[in-house]
Protein backbone atom coordinates (compact mmCIF):
# COMPACT_ATOMS: atom_id res chain seq x y z
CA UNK A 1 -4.81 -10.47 -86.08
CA UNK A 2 -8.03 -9.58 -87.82
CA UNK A 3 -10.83 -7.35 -88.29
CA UNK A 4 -9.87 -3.99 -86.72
CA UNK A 5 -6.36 -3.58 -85.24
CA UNK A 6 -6.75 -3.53 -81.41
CA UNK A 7 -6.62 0.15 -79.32
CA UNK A 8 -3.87 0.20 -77.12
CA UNK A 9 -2.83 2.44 -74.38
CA UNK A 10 -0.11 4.99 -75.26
CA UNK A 11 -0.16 3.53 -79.12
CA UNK A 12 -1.89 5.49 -82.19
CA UNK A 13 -2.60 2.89 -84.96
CA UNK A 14 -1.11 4.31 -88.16
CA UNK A 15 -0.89 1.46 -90.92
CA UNK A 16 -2.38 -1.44 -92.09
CA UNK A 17 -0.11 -3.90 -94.52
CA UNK A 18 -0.98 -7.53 -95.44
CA UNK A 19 0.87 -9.04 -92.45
CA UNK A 20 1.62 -6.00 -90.08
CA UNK A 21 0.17 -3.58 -88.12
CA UNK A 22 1.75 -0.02 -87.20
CA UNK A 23 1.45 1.94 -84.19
CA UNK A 24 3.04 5.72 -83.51
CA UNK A 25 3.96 6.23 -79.79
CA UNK A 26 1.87 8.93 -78.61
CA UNK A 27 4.53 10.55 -76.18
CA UNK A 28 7.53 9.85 -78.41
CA UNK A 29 7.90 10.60 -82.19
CA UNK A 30 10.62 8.47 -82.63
CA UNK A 31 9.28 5.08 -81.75
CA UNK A 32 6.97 2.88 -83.56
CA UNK A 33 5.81 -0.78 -82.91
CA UNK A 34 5.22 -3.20 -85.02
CA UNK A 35 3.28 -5.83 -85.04
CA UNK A 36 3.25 -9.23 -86.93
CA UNK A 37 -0.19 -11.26 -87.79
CA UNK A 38 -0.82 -14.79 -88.23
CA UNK A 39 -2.05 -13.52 -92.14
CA UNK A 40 -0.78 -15.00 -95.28
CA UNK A 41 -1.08 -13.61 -97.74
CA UNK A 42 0.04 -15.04 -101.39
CA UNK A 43 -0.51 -13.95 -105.36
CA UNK A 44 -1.51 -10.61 -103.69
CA UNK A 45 -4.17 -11.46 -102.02
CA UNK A 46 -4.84 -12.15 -98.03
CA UNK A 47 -6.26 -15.77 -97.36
CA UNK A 48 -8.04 -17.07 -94.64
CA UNK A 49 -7.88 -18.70 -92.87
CA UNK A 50 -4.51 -17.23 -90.98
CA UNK A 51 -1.33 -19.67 -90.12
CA UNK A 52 -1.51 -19.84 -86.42
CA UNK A 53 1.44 -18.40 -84.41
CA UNK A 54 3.21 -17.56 -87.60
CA UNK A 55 3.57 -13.69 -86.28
CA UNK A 56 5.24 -14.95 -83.11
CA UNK A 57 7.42 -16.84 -84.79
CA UNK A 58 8.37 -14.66 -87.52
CA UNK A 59 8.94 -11.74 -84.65
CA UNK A 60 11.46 -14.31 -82.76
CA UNK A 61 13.27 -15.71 -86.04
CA UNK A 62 13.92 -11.54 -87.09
CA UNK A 63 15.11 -10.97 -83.23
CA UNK A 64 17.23 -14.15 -83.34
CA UNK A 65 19.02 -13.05 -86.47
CA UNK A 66 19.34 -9.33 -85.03
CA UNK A 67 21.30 -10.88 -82.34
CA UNK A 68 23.96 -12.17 -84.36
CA UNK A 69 24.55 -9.88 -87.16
CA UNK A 70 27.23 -6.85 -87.24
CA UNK A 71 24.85 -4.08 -88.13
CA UNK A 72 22.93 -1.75 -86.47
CA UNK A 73 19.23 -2.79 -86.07
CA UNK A 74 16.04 -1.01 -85.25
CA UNK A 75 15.19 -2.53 -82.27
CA UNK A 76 14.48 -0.13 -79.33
CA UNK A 77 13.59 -1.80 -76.68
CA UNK A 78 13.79 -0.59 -72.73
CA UNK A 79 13.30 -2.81 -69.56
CA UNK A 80 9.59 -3.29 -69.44
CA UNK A 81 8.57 -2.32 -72.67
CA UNK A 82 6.15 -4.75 -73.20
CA UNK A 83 4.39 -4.71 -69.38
CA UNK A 84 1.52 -3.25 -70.76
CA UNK A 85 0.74 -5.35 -73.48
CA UNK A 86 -1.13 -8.63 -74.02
CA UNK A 87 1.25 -11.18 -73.63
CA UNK A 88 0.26 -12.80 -76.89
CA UNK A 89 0.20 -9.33 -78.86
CA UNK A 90 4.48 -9.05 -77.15
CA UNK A 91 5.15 -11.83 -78.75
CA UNK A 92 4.83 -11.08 -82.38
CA UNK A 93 5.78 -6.62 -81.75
CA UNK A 94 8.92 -5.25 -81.70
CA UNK A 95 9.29 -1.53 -80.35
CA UNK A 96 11.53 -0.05 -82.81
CA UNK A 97 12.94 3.50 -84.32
CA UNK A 98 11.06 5.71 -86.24
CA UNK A 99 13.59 5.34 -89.61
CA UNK A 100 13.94 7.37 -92.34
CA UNK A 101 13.47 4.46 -94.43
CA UNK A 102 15.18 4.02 -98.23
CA UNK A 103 12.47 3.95 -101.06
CA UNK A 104 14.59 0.38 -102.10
CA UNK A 105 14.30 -3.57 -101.01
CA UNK A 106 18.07 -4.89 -101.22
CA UNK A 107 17.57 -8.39 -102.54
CA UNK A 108 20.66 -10.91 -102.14
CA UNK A 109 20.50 -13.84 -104.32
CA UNK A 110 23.17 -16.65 -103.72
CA UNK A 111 21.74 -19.17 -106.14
CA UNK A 112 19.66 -19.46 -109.07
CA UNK A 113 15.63 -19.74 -109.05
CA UNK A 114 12.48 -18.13 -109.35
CA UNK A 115 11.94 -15.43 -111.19
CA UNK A 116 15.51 -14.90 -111.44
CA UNK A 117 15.64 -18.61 -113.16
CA UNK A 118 13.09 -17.21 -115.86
CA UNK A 119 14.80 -14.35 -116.53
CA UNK A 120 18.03 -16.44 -117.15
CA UNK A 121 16.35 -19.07 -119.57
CA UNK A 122 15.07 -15.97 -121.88
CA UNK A 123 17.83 -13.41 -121.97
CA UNK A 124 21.01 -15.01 -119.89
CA UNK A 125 20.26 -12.39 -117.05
CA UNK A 126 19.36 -11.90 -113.55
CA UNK A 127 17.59 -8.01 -112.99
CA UNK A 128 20.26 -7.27 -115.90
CA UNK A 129 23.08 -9.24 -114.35
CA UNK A 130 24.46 -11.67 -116.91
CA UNK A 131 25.43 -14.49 -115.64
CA UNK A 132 27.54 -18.01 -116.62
CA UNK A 133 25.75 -20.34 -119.54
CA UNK A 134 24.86 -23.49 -118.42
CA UNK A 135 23.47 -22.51 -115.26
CA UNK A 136 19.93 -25.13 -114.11
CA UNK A 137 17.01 -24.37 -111.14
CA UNK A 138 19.03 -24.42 -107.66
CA UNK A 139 22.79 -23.68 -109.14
CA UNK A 140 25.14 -21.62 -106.85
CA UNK A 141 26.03 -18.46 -108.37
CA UNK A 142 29.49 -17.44 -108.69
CA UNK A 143 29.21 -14.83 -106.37
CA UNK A 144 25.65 -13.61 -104.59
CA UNK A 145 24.58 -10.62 -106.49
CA UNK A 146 22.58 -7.65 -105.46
CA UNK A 147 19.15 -7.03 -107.36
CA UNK A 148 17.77 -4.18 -105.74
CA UNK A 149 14.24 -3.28 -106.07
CA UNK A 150 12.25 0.21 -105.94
CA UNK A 151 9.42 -0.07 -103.08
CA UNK A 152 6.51 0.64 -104.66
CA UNK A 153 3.07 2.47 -103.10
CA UNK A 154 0.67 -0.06 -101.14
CA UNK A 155 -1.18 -2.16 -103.74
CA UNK A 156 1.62 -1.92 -106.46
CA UNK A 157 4.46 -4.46 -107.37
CA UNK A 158 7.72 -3.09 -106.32
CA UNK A 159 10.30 -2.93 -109.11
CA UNK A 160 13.40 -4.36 -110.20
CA UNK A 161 16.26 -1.46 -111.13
CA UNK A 162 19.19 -1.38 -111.50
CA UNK A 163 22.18 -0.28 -109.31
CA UNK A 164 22.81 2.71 -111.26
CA UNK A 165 19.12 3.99 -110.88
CA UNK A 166 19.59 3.47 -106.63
CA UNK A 167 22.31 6.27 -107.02
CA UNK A 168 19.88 8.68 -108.45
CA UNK A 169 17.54 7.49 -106.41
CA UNK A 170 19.35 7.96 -103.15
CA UNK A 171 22.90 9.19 -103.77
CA UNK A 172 26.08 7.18 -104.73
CA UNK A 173 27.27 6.85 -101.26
CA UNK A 174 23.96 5.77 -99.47
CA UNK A 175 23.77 3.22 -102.90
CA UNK A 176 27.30 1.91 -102.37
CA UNK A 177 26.36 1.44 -98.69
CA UNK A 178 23.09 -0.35 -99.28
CA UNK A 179 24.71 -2.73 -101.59
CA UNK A 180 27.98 -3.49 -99.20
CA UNK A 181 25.84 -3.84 -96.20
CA UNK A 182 23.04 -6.55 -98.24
CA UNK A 183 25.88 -8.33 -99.26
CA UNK A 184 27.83 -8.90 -96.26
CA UNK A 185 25.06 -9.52 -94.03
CA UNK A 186 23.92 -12.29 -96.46
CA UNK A 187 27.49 -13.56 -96.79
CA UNK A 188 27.26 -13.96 -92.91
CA UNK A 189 23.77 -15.20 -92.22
CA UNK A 190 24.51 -17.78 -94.98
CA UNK A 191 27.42 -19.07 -92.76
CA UNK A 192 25.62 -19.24 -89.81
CA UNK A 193 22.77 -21.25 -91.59
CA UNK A 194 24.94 -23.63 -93.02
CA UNK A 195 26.12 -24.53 -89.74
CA UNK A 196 23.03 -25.59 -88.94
CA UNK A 197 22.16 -27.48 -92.73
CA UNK A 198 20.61 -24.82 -94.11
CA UNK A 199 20.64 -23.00 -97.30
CA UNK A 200 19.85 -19.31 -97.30
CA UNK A 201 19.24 -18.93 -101.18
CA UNK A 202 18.03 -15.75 -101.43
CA UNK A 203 16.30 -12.51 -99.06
CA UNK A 204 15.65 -9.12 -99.02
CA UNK A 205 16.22 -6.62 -97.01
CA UNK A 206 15.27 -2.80 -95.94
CA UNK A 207 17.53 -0.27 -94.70
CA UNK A 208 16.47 3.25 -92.75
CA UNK A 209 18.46 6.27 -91.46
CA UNK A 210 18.60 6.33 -87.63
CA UNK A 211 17.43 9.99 -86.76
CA UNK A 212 19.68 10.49 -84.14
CA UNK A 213 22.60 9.13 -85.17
CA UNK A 214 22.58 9.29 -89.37
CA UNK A 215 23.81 5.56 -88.78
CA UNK A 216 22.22 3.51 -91.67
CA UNK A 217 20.12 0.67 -90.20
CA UNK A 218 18.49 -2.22 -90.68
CA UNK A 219 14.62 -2.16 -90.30
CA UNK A 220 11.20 -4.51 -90.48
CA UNK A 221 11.65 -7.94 -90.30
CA UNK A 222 15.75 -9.85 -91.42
CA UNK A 223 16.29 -13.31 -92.36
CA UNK A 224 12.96 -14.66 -91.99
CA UNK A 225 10.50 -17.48 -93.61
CA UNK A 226 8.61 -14.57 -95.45
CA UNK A 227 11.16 -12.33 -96.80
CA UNK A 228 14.12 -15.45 -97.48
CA UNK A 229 13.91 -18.50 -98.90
CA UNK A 230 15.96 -21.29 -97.39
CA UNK A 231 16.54 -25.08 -98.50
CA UNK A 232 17.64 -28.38 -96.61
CA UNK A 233 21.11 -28.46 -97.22
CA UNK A 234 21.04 -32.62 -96.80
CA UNK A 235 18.42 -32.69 -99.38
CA UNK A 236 19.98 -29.64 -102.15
CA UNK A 237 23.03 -31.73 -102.28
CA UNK A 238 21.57 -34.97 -103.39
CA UNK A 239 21.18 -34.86 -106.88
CA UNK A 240 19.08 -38.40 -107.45
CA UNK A 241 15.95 -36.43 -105.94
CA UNK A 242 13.48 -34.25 -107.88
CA UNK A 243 14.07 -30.62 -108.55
CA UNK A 244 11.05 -29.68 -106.26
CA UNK A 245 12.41 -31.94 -103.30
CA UNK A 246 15.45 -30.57 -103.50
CA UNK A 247 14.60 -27.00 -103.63
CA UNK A 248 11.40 -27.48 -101.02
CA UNK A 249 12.04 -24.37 -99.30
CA UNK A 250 11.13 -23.72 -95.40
CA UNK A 251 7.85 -20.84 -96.11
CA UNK A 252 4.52 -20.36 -97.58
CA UNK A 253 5.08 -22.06 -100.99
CA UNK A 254 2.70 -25.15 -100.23
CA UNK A 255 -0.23 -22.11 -99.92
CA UNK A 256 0.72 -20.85 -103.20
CA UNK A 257 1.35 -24.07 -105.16
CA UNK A 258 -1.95 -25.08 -103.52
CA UNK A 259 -3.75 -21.63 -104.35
CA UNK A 260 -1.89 -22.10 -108.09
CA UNK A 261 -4.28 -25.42 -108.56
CA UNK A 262 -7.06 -24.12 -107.07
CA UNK A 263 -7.87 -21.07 -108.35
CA UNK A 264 -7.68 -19.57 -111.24
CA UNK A 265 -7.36 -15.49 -109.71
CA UNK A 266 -10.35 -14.16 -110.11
CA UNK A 267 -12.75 -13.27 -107.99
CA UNK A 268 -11.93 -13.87 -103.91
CA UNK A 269 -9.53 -16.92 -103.53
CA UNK A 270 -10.82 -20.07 -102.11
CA UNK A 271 -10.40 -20.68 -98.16
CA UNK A 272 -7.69 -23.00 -97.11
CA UNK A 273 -8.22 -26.53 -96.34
CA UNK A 274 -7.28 -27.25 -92.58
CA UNK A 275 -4.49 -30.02 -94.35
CA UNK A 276 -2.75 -26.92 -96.15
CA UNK A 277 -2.69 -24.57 -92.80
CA UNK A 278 -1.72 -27.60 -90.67
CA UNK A 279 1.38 -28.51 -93.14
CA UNK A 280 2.38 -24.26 -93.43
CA UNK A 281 2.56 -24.13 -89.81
CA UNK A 282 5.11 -27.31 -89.59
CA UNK A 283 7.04 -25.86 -92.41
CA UNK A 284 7.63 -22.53 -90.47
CA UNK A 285 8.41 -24.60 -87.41
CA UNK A 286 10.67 -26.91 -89.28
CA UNK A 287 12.94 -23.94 -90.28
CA UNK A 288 12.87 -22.19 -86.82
CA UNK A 289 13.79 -25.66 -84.57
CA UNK A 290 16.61 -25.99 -87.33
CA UNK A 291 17.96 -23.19 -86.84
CA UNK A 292 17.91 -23.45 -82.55
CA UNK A 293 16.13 -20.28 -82.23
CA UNK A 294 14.52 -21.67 -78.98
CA UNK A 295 17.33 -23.05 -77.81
CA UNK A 296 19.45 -19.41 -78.48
């Protein structure tokens, strides 16, 4: 998508983000739907030009993973939900609850990288975690830890906290909940993955209150190439290769190691080169015929 989002029948357009679009229902409260672009955006910024089909894909990989884990999802989703939409727009929207939504992203990190690596070579730490000495780029943590982060207003950077600030900011019991639920959904999507020879390293999630049932649910997109970062397994466990090989993950990092050369962040960023889309779009792919989400 681009420009202006589209009008569409029985939908009231509501929000604008830097991949999605949002839509109220205009006959029932309760129901949104939400709609994935082909945009990329990286360093803050939206580039153009967008990765083709990357919002259908995205939208299947997030149903896929909905599928198969043990917690209650946001999907909503009658017979014939989509008969009045474009086909192409149905394949990147999902018709979901209206949530309550927690002000926090519950990040799950199973290994060591990142920011969390930089953090570690200054003070030891991960988000105020200390971990083991000794630890390099890639290393398995001991245990995945939960570094939850305060959703920030449109146009700001979200913020790291710690555990003890999501109790004040949504009550011990909804914090203890958050951080159980991040953790065992990782713990199980990880399993799945490496079934298939993949590493899930790290993702975030976002949690909501179902309004009808007070059920604490997960919301936007799970487990996906945006909001995750996964690895080869073949290629993390062979240590003769190059840090970057081995931790090539399956996602947008060839626009922003490209973007990193190329500009210098001022001003509008440079367009992509055709070579830079074309190799984004196989790297999405790559992950999503791993995995066998076509063939689920």
């Amino acid at each position: 998508m681009s420009g202006a989002a589209p009008e569409l029948p029985g939908w009231r357009h509501v929000y604008t983000g830097k991949v999605r679009e949002v839509f109220a229902s205009e006959t029932d409260p309760d129901v949104l739907l939400v709609a994935a672009s082909d945009r990329v955006s990286a360093f803050d910024h939206v580039l153009r030009p967008a990765i083709p089909g990357k919002g259908a894909m995205l939208t299947r990989l997030s149903r896929w993973w909905f599928e198969r884990i043990d917690v209650p999802n946001h999907l909503r989703e009658p017979a014939g939900w989509d008969d009045d939409l474009d086909p192409e727009l149905a394949a990147r929207s999902m018709r979901v609850a209206a949530l309550d939504m927690f002000p926090i992203e519950c990040v799950v990190r199973g290994y060591l990288t990142g920011s969390g690596l930089k953090e570690y070579v200054a003070n030891g730490t991960v988000c105020g975690i200390p971990l083991p000495a000794g630890l390099a780029d890639g290393d398995r943590l001991p245990e995945p830890i939960y570094t939850p982060a305060w959703k920030a207003p449109q146009g700001q950077h979200d913020e790291n906290i710690s555990f003890e600030r999501t109790v004040e900011l949504v009550g011990a019991d909804d914090a203890a909940a958050l951080r159980e639920l991040s953790l065992r959904v990782f713990r199980d999507a990880s399993a799945i993955a490496d079934e298939r020879g993949v590493v899930l390293a790290d993702t975030k999630f976002e949690f909501g209150r179902d309004r009808a049932t007070g059920d604490i649910t997960i919301a936007d997109e799970v487990l996906t190439s945006d909001s995750s970062r996964y690895w080869d397994a073949e290629l993390y466990r062979d240590q003769a290769l190059p840090t970057a090989r081995r931790l090539a993950s399956f996602d947008k990092q060839i626009v922003r190691d490209w973007l990193s050369v190329n500009w210098d962040g001022t001003g509008d960023p440079p367009e992509l080169p055709a070579e830079v889309v074309e190799r984004t779009v196989a790297r999405y792919r790559e992950l999503f015929d791993r995995l066998g989400v076509d063939r689920a």
